[in-house]
Protein backbone atom coordinates (compact mmCIF):
# COMPACT_ATOMS: atom_id res chain seq x y z
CA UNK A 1 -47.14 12.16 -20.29
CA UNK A 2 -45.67 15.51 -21.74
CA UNK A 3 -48.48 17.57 -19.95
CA UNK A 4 -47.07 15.58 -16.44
CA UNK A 5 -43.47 16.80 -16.99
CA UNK A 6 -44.41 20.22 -17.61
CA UNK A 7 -46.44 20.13 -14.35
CA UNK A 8 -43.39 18.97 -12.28
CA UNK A 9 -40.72 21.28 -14.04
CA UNK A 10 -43.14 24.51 -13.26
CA UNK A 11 -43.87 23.37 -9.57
CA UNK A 12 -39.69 23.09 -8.89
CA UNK A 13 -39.43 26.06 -11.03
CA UNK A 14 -41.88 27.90 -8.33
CA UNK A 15 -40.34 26.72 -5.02
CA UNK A 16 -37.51 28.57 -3.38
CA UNK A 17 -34.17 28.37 -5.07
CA UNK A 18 -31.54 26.60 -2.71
CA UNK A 19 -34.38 25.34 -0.42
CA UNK A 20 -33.94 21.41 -1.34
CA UNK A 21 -29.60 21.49 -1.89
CA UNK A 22 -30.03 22.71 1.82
CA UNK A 23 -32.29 20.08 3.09
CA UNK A 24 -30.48 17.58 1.40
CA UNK A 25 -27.14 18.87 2.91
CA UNK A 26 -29.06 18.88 6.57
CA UNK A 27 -30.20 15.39 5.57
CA UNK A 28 -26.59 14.12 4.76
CA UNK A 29 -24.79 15.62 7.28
CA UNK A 30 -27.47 14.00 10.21
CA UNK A 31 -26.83 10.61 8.09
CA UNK A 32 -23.14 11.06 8.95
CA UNK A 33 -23.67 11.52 12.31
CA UNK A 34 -25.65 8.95 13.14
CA UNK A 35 -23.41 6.58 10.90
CA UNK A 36 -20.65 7.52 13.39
CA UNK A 37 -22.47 7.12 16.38
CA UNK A 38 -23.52 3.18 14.94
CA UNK A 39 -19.67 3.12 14.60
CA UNK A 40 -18.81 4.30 17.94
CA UNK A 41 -21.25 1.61 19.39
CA UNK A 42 -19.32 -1.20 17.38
CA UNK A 43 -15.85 0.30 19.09
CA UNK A 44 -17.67 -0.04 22.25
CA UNK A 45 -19.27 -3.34 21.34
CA UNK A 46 -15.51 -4.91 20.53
CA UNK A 47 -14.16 -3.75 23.77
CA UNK A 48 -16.96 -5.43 25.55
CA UNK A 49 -16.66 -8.47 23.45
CA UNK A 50 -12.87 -7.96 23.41
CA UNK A 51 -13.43 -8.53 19.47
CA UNK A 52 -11.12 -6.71 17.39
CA UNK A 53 -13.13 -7.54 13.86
CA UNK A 54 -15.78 -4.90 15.16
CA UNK A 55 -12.71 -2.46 15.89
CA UNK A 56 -11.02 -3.60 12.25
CA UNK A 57 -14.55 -2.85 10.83
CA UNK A 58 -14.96 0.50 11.57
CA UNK A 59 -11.47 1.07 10.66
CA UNK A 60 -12.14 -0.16 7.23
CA UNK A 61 -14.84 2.58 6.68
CA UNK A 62 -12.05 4.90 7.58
CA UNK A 63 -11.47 6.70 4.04
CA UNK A 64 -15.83 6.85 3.75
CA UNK A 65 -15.89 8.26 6.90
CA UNK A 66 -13.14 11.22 6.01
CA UNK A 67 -15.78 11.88 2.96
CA UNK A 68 -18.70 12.84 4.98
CA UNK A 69 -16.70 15.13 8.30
CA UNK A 70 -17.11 18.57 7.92
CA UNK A 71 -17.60 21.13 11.23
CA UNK A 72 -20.88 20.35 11.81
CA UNK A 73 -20.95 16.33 12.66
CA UNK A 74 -17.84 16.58 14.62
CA UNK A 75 -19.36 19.33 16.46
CA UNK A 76 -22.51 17.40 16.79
CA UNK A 77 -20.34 14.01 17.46
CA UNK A 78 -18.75 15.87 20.33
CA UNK A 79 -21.30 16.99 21.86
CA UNK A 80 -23.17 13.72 22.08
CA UNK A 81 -19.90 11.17 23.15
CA UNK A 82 -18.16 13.32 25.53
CA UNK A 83 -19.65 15.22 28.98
CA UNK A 84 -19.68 19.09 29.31
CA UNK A 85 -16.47 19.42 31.33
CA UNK A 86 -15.05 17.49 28.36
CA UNK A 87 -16.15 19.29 24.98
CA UNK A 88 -14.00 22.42 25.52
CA UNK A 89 -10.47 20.90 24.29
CA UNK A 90 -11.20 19.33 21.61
CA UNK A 91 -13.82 21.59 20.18
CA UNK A 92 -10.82 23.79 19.77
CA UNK A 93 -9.86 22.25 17.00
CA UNK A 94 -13.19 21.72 14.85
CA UNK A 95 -14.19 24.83 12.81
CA UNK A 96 -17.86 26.73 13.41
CA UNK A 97 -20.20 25.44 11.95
CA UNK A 98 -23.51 27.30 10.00
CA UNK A 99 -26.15 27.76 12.32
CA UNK A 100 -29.67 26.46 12.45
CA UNK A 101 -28.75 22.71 11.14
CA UNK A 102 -30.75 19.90 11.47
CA UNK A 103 -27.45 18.30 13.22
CA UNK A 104 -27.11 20.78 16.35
CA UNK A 105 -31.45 20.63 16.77
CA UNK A 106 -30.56 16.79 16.84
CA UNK A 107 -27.55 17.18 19.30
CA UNK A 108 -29.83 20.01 21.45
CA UNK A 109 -32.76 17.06 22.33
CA UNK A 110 -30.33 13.95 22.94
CA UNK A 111 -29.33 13.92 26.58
CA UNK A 112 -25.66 15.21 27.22
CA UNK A 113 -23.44 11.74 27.94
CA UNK A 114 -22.59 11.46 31.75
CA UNK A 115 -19.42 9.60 31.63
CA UNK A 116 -16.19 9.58 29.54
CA UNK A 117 -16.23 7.37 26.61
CA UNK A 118 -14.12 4.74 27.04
CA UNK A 119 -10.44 5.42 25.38
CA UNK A 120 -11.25 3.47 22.04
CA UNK A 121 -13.94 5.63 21.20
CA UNK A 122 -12.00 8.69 22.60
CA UNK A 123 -8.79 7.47 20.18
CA UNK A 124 -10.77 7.20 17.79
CA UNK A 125 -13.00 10.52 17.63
CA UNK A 126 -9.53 12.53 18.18
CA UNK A 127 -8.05 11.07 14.91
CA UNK A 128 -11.34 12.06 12.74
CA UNK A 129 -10.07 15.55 14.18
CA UNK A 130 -6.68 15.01 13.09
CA UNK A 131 -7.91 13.66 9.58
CA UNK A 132 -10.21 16.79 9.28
CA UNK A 133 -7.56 19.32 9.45
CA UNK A 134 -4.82 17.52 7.06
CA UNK A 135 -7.94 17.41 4.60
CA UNK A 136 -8.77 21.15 5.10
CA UNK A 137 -4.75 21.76 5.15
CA UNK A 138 -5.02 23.49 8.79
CA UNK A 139 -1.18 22.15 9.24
CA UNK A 140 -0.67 24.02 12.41
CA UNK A 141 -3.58 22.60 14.38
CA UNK A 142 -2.51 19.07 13.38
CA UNK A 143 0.40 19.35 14.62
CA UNK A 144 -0.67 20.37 18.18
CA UNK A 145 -3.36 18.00 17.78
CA UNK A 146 -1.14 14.89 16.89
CA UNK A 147 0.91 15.44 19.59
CA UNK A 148 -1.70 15.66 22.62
CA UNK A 149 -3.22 12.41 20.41
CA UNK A 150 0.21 10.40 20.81
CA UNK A 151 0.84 11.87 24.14
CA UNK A 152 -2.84 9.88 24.57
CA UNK A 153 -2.22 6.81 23.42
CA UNK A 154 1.55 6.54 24.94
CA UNK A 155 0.13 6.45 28.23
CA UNK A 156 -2.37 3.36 27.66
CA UNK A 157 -1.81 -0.12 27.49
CA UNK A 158 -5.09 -1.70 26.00
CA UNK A 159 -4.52 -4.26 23.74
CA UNK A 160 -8.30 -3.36 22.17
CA UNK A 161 -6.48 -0.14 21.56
CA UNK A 162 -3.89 -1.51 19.44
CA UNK A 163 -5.74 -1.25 16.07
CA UNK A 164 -6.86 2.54 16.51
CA UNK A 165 -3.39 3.49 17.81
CA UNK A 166 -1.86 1.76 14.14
CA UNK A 167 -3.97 4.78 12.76
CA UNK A 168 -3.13 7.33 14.98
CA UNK A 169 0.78 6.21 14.26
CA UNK A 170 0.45 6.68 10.53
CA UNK A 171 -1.67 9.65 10.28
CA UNK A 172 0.94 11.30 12.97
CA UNK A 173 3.84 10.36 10.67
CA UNK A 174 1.52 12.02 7.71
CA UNK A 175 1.24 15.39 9.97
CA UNK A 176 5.12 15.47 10.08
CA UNK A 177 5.19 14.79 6.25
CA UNK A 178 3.09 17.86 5.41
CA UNK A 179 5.21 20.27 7.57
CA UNK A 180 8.78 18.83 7.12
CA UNK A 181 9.59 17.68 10.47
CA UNK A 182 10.20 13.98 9.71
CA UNK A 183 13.59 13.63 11.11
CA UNK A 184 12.06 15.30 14.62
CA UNK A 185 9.59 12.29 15.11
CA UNK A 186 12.14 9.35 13.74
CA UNK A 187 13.51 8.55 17.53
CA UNK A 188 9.67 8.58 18.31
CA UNK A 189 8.72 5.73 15.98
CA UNK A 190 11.79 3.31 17.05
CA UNK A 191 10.53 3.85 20.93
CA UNK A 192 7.13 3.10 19.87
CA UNK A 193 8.02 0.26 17.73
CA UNK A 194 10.16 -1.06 20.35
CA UNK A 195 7.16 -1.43 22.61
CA UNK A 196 4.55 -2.70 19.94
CA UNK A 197 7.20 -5.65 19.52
CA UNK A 198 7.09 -5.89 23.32
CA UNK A 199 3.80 -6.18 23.21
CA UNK A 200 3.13 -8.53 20.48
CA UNK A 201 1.16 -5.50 18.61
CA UNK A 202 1.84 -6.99 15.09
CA UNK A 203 -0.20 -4.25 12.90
CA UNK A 204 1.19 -1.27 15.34
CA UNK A 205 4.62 -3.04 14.66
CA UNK A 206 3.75 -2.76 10.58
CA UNK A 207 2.35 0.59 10.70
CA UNK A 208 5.54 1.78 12.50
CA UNK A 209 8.35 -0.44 9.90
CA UNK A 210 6.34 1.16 7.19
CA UNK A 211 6.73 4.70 8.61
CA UNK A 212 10.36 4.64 9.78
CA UNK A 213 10.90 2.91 6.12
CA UNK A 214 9.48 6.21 4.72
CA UNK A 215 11.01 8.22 6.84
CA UNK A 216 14.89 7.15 5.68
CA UNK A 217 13.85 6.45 2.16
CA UNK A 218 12.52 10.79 2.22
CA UNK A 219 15.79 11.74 2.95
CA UNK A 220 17.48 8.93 0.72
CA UNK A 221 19.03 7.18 3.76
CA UNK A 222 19.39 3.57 2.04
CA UNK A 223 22.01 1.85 4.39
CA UNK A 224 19.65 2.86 7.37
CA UNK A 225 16.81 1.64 5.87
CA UNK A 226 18.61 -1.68 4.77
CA UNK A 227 19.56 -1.95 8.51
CA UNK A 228 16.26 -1.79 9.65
CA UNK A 229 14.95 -4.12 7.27
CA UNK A 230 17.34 -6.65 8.35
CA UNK A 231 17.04 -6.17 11.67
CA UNK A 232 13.46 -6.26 12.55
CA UNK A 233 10.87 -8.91 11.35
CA UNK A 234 7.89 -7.82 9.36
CA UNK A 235 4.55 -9.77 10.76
CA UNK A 236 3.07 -12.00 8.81
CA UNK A 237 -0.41 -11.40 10.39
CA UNK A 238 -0.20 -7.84 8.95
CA UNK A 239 -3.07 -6.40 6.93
CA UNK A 240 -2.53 -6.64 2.84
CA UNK A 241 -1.94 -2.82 2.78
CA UNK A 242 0.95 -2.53 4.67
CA UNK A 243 2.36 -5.35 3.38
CA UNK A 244 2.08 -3.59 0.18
CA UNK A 245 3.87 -0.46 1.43
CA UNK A 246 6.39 -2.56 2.78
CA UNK A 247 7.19 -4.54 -0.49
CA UNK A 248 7.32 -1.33 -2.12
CA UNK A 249 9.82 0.37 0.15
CA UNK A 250 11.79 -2.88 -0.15
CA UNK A 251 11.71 -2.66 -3.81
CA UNK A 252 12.97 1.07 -3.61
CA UNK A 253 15.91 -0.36 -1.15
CA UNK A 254 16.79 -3.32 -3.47
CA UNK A 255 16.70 -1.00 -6.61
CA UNK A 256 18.79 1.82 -5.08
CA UNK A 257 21.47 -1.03 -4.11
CA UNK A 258 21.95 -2.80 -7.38
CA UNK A 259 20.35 -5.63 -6.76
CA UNK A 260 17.41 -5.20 -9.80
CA UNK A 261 16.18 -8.96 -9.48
CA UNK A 262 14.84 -8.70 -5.91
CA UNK A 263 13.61 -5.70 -6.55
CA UNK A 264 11.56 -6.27 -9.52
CA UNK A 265 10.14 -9.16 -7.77
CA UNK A 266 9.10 -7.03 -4.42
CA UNK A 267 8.00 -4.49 -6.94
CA UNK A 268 5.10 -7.32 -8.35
CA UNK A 269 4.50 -8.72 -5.06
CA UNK A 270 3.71 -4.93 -4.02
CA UNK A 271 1.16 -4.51 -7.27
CA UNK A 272 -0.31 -7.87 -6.56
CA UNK A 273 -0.96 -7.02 -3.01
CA UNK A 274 -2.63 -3.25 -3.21
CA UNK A 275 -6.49 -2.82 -3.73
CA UNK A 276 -7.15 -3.79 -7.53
CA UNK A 277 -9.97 -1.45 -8.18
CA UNK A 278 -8.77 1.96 -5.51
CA UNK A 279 -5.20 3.05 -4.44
CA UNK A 280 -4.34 4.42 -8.15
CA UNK A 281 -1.62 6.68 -7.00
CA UNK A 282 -0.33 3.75 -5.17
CA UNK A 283 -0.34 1.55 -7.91
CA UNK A 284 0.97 4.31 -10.40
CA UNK A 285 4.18 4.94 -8.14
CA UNK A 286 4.49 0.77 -8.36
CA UNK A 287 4.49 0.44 -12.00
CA UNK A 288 6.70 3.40 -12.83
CA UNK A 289 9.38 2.02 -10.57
CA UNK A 290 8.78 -1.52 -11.56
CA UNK A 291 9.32 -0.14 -15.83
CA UNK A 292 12.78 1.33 -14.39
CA UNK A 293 13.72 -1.42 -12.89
CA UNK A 294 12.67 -3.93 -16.12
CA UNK A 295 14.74 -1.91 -17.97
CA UNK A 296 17.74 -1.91 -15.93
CA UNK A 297 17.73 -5.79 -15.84
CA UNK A 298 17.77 -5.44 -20.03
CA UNK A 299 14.08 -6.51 -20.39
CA UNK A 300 11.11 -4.37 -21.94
CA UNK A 301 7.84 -3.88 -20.71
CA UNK A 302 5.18 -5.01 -22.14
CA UNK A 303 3.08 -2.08 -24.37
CA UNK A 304 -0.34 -2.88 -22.52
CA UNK A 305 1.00 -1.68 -19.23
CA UNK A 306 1.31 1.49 -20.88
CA UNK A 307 -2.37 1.80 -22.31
CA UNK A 308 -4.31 1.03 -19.10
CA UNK A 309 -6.84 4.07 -18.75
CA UNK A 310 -5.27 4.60 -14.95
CA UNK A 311 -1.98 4.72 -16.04
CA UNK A 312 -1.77 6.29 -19.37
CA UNK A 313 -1.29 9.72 -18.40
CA UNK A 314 1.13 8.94 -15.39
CA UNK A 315 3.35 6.75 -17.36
CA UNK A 316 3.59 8.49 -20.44
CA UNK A 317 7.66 9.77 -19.91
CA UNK A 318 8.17 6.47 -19.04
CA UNK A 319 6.57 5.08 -22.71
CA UNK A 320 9.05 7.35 -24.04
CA UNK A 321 12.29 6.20 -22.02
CA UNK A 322 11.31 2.38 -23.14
CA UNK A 323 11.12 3.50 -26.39
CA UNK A 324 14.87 5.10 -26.21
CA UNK A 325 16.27 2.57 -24.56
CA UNK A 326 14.81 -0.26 -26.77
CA UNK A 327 16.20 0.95 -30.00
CA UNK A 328 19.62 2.06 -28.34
CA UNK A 329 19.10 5.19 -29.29
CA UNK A 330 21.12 7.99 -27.25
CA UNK A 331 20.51 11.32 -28.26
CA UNK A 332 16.45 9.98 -27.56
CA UNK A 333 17.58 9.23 -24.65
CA UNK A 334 18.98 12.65 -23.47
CA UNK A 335 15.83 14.40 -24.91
CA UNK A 336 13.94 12.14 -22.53
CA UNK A 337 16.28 12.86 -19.80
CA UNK A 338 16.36 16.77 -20.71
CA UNK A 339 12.26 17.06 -20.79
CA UNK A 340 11.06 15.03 -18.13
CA UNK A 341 14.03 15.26 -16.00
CA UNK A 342 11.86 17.22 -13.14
CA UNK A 343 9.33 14.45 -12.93
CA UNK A 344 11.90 11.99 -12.43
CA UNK A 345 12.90 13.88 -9.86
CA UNK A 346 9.78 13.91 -8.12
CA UNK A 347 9.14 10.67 -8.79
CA UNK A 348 12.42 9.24 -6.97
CA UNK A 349 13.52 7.52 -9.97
CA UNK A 350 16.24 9.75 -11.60
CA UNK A 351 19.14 8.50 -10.57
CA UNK A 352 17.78 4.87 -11.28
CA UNK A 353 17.16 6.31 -14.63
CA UNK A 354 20.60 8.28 -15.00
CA UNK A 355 22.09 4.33 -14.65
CA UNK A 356 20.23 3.29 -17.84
CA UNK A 357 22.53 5.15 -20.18
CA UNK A 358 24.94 1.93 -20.04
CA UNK A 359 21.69 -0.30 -20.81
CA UNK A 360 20.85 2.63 -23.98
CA UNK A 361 24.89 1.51 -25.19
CA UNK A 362 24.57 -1.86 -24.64
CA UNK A 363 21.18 -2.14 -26.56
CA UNK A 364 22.97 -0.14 -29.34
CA UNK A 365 26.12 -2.13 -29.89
CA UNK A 366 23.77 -5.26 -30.05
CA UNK A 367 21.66 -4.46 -32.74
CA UNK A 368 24.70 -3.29 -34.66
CA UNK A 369 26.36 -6.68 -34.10
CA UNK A 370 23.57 -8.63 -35.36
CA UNK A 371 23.33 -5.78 -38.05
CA UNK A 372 26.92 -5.96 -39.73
CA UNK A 373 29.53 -8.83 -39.49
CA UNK A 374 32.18 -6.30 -39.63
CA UNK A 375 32.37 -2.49 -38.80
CA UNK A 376 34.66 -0.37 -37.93
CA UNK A 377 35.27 1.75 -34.59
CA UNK A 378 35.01 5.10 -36.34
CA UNK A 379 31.52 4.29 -37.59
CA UNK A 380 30.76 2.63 -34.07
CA UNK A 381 30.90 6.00 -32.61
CA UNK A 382 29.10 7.80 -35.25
CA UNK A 383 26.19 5.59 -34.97
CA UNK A 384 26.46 5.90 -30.98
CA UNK A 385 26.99 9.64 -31.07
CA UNK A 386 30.06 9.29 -29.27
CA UNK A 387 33.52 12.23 -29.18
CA UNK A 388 36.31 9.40 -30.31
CA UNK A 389 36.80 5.88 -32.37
CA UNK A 390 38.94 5.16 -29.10
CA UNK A 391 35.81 5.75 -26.72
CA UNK A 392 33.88 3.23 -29.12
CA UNK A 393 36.48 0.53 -28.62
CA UNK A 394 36.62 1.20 -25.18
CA UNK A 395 32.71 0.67 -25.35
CA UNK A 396 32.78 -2.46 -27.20
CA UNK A 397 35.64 -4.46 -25.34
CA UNK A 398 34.11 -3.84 -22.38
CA UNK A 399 30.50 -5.26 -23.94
CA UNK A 400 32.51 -8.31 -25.31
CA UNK A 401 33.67 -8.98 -21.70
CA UNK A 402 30.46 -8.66 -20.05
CA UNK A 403 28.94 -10.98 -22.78
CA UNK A 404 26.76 -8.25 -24.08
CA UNK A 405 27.95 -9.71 -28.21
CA UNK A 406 30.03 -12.30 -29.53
CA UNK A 407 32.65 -10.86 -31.11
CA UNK A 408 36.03 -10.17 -31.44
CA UNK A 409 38.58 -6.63 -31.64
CA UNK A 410 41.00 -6.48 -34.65
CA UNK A 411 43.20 -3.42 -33.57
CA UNK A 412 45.53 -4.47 -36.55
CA UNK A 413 42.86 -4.04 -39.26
CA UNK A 414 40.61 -1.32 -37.10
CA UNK A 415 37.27 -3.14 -37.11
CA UNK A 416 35.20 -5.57 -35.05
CA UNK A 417 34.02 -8.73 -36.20
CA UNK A 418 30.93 -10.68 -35.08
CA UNK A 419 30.38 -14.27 -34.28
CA UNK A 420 27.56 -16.56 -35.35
CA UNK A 421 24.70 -16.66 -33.24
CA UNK A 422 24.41 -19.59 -31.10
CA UNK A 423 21.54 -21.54 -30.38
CA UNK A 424 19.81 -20.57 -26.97
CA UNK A 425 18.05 -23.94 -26.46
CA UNK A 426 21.84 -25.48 -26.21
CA UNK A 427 22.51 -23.09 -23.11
CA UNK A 428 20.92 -23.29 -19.40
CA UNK A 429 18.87 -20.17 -20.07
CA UNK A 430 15.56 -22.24 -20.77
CA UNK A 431 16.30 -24.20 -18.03
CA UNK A 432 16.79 -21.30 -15.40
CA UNK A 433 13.65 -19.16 -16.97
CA UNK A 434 11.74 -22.56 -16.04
CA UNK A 435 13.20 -22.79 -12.97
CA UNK A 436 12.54 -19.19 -11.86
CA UNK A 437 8.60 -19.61 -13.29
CA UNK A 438 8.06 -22.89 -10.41
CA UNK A 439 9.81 -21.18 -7.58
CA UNK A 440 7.10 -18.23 -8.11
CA UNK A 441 4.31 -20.39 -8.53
CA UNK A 442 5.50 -22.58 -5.21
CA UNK A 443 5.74 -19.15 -3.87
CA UNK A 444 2.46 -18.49 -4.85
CA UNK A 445 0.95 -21.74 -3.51
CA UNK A 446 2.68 -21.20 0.29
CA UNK A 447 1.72 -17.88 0.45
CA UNK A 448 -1.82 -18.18 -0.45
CA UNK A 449 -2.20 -21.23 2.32
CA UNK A 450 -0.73 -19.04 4.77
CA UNK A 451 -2.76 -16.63 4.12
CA UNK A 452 -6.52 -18.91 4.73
CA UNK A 453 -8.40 -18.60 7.64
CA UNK A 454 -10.45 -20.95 9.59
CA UNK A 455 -13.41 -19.70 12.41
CA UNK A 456 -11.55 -20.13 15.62
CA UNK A 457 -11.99 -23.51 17.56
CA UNK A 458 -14.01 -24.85 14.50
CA UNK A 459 -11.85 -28.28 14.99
CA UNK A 460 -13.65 -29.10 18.09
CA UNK A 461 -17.24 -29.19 16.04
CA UNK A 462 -16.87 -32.79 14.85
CA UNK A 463 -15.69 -33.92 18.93
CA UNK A 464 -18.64 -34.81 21.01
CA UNK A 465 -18.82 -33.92 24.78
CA UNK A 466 -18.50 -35.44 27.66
CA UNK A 467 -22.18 -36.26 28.36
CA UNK A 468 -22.67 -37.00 24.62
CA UNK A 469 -20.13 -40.07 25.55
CA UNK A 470 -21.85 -41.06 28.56
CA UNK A 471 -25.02 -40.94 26.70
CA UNK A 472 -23.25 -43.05 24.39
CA UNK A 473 -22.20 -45.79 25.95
CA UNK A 474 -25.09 -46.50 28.28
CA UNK A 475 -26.80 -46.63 24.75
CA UNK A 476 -24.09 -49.26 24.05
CA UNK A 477 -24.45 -51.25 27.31
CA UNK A 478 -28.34 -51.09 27.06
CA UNK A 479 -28.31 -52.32 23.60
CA UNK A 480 -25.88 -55.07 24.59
CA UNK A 481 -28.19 -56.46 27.18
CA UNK A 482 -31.00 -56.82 24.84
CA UNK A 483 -28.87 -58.63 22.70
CA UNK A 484 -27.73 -60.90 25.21
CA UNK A 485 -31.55 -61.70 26.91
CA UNK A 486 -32.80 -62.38 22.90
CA UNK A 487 -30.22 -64.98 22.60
CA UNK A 488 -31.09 -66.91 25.60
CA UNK A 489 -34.63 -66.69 24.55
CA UNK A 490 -33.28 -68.19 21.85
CA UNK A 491 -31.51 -70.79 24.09
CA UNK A 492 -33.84 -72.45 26.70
């Protein structure tokens, strides 16, 4: 066996360096190619059909498919789809690519294609363009390219289209993104989603929510986005991705408005709804919003959210804001604030954060009313790091009013006194915590029969047809007539 190996490792040592990573790469990139063409013939093979699962399909293997484009398969792609008088404008946008591949001797003996490909596959090829040049950062070129793609699609009505053009919406809104030109494109998307609602185009109508959504919530336009929320109708047909955007925005909305309960549940609805096993950068920006938002309504996160492999890294500032905020600890607090303040920033969540400074108080003056029955206001704002005693009392009436303690102000003797501790089983808090744990899991239940699906006209199976009756019932009659000649054999 050990005089095999050394046979093979001296024969690869002797054969030309680079030869096989260059055959392989041939190899790969002729796989790609002919992997899109497969896909091209499923576009065309829905439109036919007028099937949109072959369209959804192909759309599914959208993020593969991005892997595997480089100049060379589009090139070859082109070249093979679209006639000669064709090629010219969109090879415009594809870089060169090396000469000699196994791709363009391929593309050289297929027969050029006499006839336009119908606009599906057209769509479709022109946003593998687009999604080549934001991946090699060619910002320019997408931008002209995006805008002869929508100036495409605006001018078809194809309901087989609908899917592709969903894509085309997004990936347009992504173009804008990269080069700061959202607000130029936001009087685009309401026209467009205007006419998907028209048109009873439920995922263009989710694509084009979830990009106006983004498009306030990047310029922090809240009461716009709350007004579009509540005006238009999110379709319940939509795929589970967008619906996770959506929740997500909504949870951002909620958040930024006060109103922390509907938030945090959007928030879970969002994490329950994204890809488990892919979209960690989705699920990261989730979960750090989601902690924030925990916090704010006075609970703490649990510790294994914070020792998940995918989230370790991206949620360690957070670890370390729980951590201030659940011992009531303020000067923590501002080192938190003062060292991770730029990734706050970036992460949209600093001014949710900035709010938590009440919660920080709050959690402090608890712990020191369960931890003395009587303290005074000078040492209240010592432990708190506040300027004044008056501050502190200022503090702690206002935390006796909101319920945060039981206790009571002595400005005679200068000191606050605690109460006893009631029982929480004799209050409606158990009550309401089980009440709030059925309405999720009814929640649960409706959503997840909404959400099965049956093969289409699968009631009629059972039925039987027309001639299956008629077959039927001259059984019947013919049976009925030997029964009645055996009973007057019977009967002479």
């Amino acid at each position: 066996m050990g005089i095999e190996n050394i046979d093979v490792e001296m024969k690869n040592a002797d054969s030309p360096p680079g030869l096989e990573a260059g055959d392989s790469k041939r190899d790969v990139d002729l796989q790609s190619l002919l992997e899109i063409r497969e896909q091209v013939r499923q576009i065309e093979k829905g439109v036919s059909n007028k099937e949109n699962r072959f369209i959804l399909r192909v759309l599914r293997c959208l993020p593969n498919t991005r892997r595997k484009l480089n100049g060379s398969v589009l090139r070859g792609l082109i070249s093979q789809v679209y006639p000669v008088n064709e090629r010219d404008a969109l090879l415009t946008y594809v870089e060169e690519s090396s000469g000699g591949s196994e791709v363009e001797t391929q593309t050289q003996r297929a027969r050029s294609a006499t006839k336009s490909p119908v606009p599906e596959v057209d769509t479709y090829i022109h946003l593998l363009i687009l999604v080549r040049l934001i991946d090699t950062n060619k910002l320019h070129e997408a931008t002209k390219c995006s805008e002869v793609l929508m100036n495409k699609v605006t001018s078809q009505n194809r309901r087989t289209l609908d899917l592709v053009v969903a894509k085309c919406y997004f990936y347009h809104s992504r173009v804008a993104e990269l080069t700061n030109k959202l607000d130029s494109i936001r009087s685009f998307l309401h026209a467009r989603l205007r006419t998907a609602t028209l048109r009873n185009d439920f995922e263009g109508q989710a694509v084009l929510i979830n990009c106006l959504l983004r498009n306030y919530l990047h310029y922090s336009l809240y009461d716009q986005a709350d007004k579009l929320v509540s005006k238009c109708i999110f379709p319940e047909t939509a795929s589970n991705n967008e619906w996770a955007r959506f929740l997500f925005y909504l949870g951002r909305i909620k958040a930024a408005r006060l109103e922390y309960s509907i938030a945090r549940k959007h928030l879970v609805q969002a994490m329950r709804k994204a890809p488990q096993n892919a979209a960690i950068g989705f699920r990261q920006t989730v979960q750090k919003l989601l902690v924030v938002v925990e916090l704010l309504l006075g609970d703490i996160p649990e510790r294994q959210i914070f020792r998940q492999a995918s989230m370790r890294h991206s949620l360690a500032p957070y670890f370390q804001l729980t951590q201030a905020v659940r011992m009531g600890n303020l000067h923590r607090f501002g080192e938190v604030l003062e060292n991770f303040g730029p990734q706050f920033r970036l992460d949209h969540t600093f001014t949710l954060i900035l709010r938590l400074r009440h919660n920080v108080i709050k959690t402090a003056i608890r712990s020191i009313g369960l931890s003395y029955s009587r303290i005074s206001p000078q040492d209240i704002a010592k432990k708190l790091g506040l300027d004044s005693a008056e501050d502190a009392e200022f503090i702690v009436a206002k935390a006796i009013k909101d319920g945060v303690i039981e206790a009571t102000l002595d400005p005679e003797g200068g000191y606050m006194r605690s109460k006893e501790s009631n029982d929480i089983y004799c209050t409606k808090e158990p009550q309401m915590a089980f009440h709030q744990r059925i309405s999720f899991c009814l929640d649960l239940h409706n959503q997840s029969v909404k959400a099965m699906r049956y093969p289409p006209k699968s009631y009629g199976k059972e039925l039987e047809s027309a001639e299956e009756r008629r077959e039927r019932e001259q059984q019947d009659l013919e049976l009925a007539k030997e029964m009645a000649e055996e009973d007057d054999d019977g009967f002479p």
